[in-house]
PDB file of N, CA and C in Angstrom:
ATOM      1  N   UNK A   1     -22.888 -54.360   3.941  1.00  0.00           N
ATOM      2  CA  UNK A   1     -23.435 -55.619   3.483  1.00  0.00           C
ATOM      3  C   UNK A   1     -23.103 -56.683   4.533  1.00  0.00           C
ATOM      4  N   UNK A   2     -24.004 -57.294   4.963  1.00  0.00           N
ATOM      5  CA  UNK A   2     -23.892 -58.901   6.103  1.00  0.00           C
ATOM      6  C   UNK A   2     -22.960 -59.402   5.389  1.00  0.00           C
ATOM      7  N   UNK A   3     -22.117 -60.135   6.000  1.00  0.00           N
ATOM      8  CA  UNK A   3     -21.046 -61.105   5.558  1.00  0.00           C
ATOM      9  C   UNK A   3     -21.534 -62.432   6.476  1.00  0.00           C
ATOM     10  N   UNK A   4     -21.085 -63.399   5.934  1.00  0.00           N
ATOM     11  CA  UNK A   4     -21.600 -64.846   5.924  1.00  0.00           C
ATOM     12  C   UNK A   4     -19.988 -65.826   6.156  1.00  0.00           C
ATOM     13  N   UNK A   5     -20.105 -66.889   7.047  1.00  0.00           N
ATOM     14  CA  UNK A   5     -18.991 -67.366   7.319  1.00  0.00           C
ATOM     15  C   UNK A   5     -18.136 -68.433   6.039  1.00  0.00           C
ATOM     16  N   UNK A   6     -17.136 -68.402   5.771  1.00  0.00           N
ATOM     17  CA  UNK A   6     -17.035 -69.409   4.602  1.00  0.00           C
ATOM     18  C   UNK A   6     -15.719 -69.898   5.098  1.00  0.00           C
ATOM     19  N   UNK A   7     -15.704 -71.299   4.795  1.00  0.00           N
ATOM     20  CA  UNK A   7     -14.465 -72.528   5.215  1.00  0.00           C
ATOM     21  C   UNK A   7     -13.520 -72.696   4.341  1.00  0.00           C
ATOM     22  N   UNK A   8     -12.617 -72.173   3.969  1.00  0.00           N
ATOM     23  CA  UNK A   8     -11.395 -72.476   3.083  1.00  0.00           C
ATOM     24  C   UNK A   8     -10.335 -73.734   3.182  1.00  0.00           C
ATOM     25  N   UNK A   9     -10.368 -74.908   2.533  1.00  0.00           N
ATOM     26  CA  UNK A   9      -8.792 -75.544   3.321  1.00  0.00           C
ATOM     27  C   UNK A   9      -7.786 -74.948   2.122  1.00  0.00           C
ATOM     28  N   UNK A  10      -6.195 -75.012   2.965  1.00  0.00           N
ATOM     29  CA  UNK A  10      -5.484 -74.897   2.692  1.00  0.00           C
ATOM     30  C   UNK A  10      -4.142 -75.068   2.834  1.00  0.00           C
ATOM     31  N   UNK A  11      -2.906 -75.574   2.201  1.00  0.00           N
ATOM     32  CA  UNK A  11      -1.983 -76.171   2.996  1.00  0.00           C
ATOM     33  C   UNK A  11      -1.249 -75.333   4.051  1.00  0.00           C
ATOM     34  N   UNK A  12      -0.606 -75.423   5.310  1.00  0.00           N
ATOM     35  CA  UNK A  12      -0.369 -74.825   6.194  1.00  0.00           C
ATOM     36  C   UNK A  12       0.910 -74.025   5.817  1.00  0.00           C
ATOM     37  N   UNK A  13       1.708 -74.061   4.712  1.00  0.00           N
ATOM     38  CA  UNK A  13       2.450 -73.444   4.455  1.00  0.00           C
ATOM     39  C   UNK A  13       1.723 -72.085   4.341  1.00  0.00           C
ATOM     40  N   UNK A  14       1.083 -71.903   3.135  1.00  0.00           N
ATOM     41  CA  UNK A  14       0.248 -71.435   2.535  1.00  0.00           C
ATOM     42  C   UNK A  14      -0.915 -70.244   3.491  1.00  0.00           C
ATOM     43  N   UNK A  15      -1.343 -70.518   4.229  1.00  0.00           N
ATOM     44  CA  UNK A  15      -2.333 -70.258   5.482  1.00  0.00           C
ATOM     45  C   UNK A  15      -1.287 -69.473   6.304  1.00  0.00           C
ATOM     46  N   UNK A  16       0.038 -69.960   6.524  1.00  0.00           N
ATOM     47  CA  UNK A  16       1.151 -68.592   7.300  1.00  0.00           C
ATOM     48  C   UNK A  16       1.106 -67.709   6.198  1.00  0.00           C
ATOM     49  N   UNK A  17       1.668 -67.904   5.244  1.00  0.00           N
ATOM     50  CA  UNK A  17       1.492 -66.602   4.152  1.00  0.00           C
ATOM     51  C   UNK A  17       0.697 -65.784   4.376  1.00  0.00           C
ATOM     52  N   UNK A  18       0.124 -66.183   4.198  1.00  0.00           N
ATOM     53  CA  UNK A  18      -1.553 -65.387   3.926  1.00  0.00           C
ATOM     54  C   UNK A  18      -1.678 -64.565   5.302  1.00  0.00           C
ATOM     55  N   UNK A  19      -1.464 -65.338   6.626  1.00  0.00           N
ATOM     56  CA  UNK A  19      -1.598 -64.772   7.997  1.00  0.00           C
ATOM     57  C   UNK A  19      -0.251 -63.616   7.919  1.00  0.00           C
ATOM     58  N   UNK A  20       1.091 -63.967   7.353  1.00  0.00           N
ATOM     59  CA  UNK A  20       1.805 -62.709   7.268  1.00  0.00           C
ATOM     60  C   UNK A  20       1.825 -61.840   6.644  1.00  0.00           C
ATOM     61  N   UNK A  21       1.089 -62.251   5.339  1.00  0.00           N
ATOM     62  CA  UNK A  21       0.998 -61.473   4.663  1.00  0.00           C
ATOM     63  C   UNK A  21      -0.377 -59.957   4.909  1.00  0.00           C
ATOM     64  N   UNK A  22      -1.120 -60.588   5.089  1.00  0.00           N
ATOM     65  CA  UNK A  22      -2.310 -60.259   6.042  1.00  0.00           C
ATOM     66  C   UNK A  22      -1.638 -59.147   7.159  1.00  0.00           C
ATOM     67  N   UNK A  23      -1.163 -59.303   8.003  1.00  0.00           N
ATOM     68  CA  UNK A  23      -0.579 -58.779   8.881  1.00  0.00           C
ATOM     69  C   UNK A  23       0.168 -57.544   9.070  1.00  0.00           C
ATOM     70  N   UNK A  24       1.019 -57.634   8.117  1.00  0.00           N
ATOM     71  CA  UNK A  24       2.146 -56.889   7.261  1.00  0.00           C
ATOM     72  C   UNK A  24       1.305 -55.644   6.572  1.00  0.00           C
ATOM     73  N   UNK A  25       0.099 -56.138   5.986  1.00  0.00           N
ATOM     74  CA  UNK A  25      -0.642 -55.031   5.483  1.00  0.00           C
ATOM     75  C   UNK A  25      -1.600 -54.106   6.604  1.00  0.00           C
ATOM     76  N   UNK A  26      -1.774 -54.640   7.663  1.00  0.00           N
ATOM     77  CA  UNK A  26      -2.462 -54.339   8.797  1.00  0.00           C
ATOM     78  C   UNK A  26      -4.204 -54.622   8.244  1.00  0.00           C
ATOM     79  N   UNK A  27      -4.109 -55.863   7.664  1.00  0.00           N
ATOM     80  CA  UNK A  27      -5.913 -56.218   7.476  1.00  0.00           C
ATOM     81  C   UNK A  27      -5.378 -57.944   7.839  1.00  0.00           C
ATOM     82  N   UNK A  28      -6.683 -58.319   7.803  1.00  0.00           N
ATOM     83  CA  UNK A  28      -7.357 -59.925   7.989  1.00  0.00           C
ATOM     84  C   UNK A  28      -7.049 -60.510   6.686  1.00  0.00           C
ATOM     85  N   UNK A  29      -7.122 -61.611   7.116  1.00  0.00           N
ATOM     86  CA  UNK A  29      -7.271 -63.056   5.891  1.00  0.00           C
ATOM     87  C   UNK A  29      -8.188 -62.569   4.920  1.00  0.00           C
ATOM     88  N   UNK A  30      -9.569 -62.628   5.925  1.00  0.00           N
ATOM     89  CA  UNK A  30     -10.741 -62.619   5.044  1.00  0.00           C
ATOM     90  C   UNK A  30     -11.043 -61.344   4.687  1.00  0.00           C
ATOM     91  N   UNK A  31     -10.487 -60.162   4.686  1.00  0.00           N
ATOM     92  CA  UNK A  31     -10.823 -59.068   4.309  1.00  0.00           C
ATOM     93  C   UNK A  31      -9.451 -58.740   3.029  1.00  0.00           C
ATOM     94  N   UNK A  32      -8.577 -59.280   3.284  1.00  0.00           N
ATOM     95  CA  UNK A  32      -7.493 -59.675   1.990  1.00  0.00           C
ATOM     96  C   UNK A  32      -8.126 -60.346   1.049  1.00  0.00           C
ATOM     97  N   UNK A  33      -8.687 -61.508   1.139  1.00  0.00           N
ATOM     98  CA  UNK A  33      -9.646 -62.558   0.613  1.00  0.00           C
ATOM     99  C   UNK A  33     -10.581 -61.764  -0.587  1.00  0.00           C
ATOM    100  N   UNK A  34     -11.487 -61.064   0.410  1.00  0.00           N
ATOM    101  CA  UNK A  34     -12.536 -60.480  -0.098  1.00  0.00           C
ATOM    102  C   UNK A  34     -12.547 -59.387  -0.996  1.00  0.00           C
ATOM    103  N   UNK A  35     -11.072 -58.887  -1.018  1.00  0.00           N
ATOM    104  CA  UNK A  35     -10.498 -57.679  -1.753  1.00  0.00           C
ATOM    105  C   UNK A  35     -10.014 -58.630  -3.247  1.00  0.00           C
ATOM    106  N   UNK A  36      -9.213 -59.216  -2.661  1.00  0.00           N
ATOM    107  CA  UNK A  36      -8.617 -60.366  -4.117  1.00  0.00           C
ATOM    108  C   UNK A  36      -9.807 -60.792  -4.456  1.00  0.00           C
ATOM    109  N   UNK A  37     -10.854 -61.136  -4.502  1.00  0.00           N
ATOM    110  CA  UNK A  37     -11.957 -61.973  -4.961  1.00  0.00           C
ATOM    111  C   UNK A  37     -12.700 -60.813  -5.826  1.00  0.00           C
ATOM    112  N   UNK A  38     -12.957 -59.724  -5.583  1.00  0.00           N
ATOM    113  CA  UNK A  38     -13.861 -58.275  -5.955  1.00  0.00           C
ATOM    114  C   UNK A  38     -12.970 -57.944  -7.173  1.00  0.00           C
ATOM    115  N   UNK A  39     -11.558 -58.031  -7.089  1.00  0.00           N
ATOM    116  CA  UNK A  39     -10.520 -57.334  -7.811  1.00  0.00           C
ATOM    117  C   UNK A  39     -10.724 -58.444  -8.823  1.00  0.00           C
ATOM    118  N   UNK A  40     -10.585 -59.997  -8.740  1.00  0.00           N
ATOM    119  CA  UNK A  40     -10.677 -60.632 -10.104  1.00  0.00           C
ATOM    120  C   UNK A  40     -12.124 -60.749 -10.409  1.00  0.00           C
ATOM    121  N   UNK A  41     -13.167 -60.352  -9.860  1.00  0.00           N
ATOM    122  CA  UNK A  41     -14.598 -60.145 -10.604  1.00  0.00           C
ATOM    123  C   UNK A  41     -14.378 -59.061 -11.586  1.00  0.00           C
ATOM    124  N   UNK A  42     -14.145 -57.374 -11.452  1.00  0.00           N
ATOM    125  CA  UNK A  42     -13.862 -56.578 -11.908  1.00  0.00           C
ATOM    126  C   UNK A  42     -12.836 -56.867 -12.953  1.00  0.00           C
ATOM    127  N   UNK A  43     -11.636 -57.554 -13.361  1.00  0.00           N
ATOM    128  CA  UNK A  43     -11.224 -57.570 -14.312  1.00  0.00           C
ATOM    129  C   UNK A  43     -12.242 -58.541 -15.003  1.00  0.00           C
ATOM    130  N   UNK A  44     -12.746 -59.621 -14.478  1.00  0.00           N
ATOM    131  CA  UNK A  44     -13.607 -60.738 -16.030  1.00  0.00           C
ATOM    132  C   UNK A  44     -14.580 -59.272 -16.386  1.00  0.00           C
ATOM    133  N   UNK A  45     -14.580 -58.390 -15.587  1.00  0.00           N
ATOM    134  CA  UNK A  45     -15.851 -57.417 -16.553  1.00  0.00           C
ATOM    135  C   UNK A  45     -17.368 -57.676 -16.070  1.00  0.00           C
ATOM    136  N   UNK A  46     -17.554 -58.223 -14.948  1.00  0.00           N
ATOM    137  CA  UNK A  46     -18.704 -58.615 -14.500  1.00  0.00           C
ATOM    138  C   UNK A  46     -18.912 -57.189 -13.159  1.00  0.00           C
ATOM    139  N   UNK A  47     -20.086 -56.794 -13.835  1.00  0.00           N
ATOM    140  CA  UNK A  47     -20.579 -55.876 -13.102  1.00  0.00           C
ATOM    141  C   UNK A  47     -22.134 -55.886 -12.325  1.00  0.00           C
ATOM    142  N   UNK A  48     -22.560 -55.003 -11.570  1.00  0.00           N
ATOM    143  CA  UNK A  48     -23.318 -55.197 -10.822  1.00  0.00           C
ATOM    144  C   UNK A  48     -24.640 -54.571 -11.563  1.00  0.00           C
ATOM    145  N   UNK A  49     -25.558 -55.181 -11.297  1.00  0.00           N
ATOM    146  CA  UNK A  49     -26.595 -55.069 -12.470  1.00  0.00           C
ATOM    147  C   UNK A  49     -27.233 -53.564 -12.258  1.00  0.00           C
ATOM    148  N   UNK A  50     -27.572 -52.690 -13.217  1.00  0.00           N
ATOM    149  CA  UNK A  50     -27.703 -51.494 -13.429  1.00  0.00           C
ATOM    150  C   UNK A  50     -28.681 -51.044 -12.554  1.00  0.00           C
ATOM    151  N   UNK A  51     -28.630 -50.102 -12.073  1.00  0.00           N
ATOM    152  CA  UNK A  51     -30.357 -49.656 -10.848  1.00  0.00           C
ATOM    153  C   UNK A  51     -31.365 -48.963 -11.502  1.00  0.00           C
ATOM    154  N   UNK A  52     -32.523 -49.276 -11.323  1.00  0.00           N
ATOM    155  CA  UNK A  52     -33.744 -49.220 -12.192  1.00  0.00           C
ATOM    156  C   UNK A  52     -33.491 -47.645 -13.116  1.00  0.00           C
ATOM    157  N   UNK A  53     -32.921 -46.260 -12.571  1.00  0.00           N
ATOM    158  CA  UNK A  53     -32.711 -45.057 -13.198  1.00  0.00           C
ATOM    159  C   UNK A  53     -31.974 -44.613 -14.233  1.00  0.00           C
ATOM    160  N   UNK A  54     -30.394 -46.109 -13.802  1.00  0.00           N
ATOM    161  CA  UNK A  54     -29.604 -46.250 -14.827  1.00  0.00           C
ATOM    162  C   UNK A  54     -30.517 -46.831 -16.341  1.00  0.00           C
ATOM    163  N   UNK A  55     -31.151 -47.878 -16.150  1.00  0.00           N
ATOM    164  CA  UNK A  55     -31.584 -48.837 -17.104  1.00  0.00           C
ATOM    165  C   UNK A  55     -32.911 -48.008 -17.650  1.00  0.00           C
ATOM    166  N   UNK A  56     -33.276 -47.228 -17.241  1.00  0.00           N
ATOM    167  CA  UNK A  56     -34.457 -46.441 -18.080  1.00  0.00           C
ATOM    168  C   UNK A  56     -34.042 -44.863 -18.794  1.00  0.00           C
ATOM    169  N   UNK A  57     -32.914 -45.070 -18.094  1.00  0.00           N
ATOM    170  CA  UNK A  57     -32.265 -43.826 -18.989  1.00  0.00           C
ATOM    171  C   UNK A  57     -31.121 -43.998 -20.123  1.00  0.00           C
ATOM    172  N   UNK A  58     -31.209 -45.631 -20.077  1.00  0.00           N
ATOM    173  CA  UNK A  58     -29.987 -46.047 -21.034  1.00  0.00           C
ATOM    174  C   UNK A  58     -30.675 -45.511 -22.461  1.00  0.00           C
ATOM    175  N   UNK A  59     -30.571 -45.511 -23.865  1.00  0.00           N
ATOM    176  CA  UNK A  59     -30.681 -45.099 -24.909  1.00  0.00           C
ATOM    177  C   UNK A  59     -31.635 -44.285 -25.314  1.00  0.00           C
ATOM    178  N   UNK A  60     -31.472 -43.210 -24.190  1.00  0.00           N
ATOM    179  CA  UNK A  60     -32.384 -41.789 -24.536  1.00  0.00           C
ATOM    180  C   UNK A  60     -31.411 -41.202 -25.200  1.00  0.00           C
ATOM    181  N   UNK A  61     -30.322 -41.400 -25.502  1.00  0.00           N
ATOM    182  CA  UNK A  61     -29.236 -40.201 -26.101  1.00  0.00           C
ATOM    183  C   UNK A  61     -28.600 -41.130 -27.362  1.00  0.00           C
ATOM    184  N   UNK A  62     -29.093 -40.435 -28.679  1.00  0.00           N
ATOM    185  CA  UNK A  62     -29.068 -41.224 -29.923  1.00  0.00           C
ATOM    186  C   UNK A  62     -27.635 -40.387 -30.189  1.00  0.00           C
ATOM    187  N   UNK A  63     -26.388 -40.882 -30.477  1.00  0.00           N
ATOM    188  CA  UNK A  63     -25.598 -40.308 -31.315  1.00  0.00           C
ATOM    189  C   UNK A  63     -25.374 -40.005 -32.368  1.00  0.00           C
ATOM    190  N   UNK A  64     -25.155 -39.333 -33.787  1.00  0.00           N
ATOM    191  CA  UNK A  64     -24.811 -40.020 -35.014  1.00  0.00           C
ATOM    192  C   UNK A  64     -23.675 -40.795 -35.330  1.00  0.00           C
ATOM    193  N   UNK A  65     -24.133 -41.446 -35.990  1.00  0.00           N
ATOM    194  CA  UNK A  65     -23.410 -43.001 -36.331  1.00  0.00           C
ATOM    195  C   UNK A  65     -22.375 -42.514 -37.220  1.00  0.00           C
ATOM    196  N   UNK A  66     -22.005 -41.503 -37.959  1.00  0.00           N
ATOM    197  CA  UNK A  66     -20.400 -41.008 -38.822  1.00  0.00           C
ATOM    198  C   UNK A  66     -19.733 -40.276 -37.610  1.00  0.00           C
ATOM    199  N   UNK A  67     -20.298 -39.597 -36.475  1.00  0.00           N
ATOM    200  CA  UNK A  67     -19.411 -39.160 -36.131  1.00  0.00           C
ATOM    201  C   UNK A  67     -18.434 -39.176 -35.196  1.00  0.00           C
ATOM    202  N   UNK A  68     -17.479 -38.991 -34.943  1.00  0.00           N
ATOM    203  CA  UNK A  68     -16.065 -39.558 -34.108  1.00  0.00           C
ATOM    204  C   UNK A  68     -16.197 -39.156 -32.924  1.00  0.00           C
ATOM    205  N   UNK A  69     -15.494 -39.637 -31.859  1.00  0.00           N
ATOM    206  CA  UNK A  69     -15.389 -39.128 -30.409  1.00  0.00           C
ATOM    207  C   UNK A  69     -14.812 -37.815 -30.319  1.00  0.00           C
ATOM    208  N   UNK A  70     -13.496 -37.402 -31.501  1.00  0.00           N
ATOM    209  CA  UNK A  70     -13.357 -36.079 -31.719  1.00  0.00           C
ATOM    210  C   UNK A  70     -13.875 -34.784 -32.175  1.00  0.00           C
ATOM    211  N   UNK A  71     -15.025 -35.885 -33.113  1.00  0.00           N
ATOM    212  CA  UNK A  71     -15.719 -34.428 -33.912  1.00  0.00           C
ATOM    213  C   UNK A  71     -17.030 -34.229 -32.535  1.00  0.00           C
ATOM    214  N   UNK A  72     -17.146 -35.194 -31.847  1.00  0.00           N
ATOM    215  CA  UNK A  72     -18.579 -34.790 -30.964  1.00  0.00           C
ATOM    216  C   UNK A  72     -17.906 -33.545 -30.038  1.00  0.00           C
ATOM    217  N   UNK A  73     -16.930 -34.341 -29.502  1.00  0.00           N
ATOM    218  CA  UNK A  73     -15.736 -33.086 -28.520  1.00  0.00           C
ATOM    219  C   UNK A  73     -16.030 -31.548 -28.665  1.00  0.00           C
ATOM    220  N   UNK A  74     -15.600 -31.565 -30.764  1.00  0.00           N
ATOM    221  CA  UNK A  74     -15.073 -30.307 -30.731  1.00  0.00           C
ATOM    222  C   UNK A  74     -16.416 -29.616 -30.969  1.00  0.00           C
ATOM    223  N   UNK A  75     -17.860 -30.319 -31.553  1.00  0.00           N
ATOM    224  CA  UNK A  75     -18.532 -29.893 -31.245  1.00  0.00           C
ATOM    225  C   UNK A  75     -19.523 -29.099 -30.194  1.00  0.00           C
ATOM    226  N   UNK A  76     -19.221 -30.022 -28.872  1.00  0.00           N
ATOM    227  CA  UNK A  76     -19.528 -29.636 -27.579  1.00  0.00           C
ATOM    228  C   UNK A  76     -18.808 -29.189 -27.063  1.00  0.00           C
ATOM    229  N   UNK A  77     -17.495 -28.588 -27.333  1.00  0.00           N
ATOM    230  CA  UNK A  77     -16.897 -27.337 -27.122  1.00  0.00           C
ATOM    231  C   UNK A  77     -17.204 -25.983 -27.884  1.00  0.00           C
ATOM    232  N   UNK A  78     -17.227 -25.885 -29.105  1.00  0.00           N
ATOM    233  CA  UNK A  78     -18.100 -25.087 -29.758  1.00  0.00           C
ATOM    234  C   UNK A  78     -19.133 -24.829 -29.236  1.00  0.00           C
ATOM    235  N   UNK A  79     -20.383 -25.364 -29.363  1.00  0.00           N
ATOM    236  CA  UNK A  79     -21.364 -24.887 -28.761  1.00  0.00           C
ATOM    237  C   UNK A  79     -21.109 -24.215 -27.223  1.00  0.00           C
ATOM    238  N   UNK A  80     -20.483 -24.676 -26.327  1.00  0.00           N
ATOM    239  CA  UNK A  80     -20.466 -24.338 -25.037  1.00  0.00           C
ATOM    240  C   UNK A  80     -19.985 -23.243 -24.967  1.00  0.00           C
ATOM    241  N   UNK A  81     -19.264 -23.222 -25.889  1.00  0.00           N
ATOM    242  CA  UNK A  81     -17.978 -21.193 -25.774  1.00  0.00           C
ATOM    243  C   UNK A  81     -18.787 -20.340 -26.817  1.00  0.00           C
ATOM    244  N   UNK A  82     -19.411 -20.880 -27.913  1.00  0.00           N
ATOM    245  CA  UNK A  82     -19.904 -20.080 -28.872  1.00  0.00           C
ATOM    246  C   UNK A  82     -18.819 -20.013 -30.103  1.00  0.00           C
ATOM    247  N   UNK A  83     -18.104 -20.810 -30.388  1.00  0.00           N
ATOM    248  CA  UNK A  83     -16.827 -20.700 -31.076  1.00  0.00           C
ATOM    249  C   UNK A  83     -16.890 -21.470 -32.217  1.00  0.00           C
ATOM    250  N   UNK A  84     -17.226 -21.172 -33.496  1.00  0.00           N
ATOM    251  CA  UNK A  84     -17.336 -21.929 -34.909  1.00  0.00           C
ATOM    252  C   UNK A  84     -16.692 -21.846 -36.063  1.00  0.00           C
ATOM    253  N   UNK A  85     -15.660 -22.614 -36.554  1.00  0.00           N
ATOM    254  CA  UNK A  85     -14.570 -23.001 -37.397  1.00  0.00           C
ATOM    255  C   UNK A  85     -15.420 -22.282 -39.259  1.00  0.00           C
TER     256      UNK A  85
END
């Protein structure tokens, strides 16, 4: 992906940090930057919008609505081995 130039101020204390800290890890400011910035998108839960194959294949697969994440399990283990309680 092109990257684009962006101007940060910051107090000069602050700006050594970052340059040692930076350093210490063997990466850049702005590639530290760009990692911390991705990492707090991903926790708010903001994701990247679905690609046309994802979004046309979303609710082809109806579940039933009583049954549990365990009973689907042991079902689709059953079926797969041939194995019935």
């Amino acid at each position: 992906m092109p990257t684009s130039k962006l101007t940060l101020s910051a107090d000069k204390e602050l700006i050594q940090q970052a340059k040692k800290l930076a350093a210490e890890n063997g990466t850049s400011v702005s590639a530290m930057f760009c990692r911390m910035l991705r990492a707090m998108v991903r926790a708010r839960g903001a994701q990247e919008p679905a690609s046309p194959l994802t979004r046309k294949a979303a609710g082809l697969v109806r579940l039933p609505s009583a049954a549990g994440d365990e009973r689907l399990l042991e079902d689709a283990l059953a079926g797969k081995y041939g194995v019935r309680k």
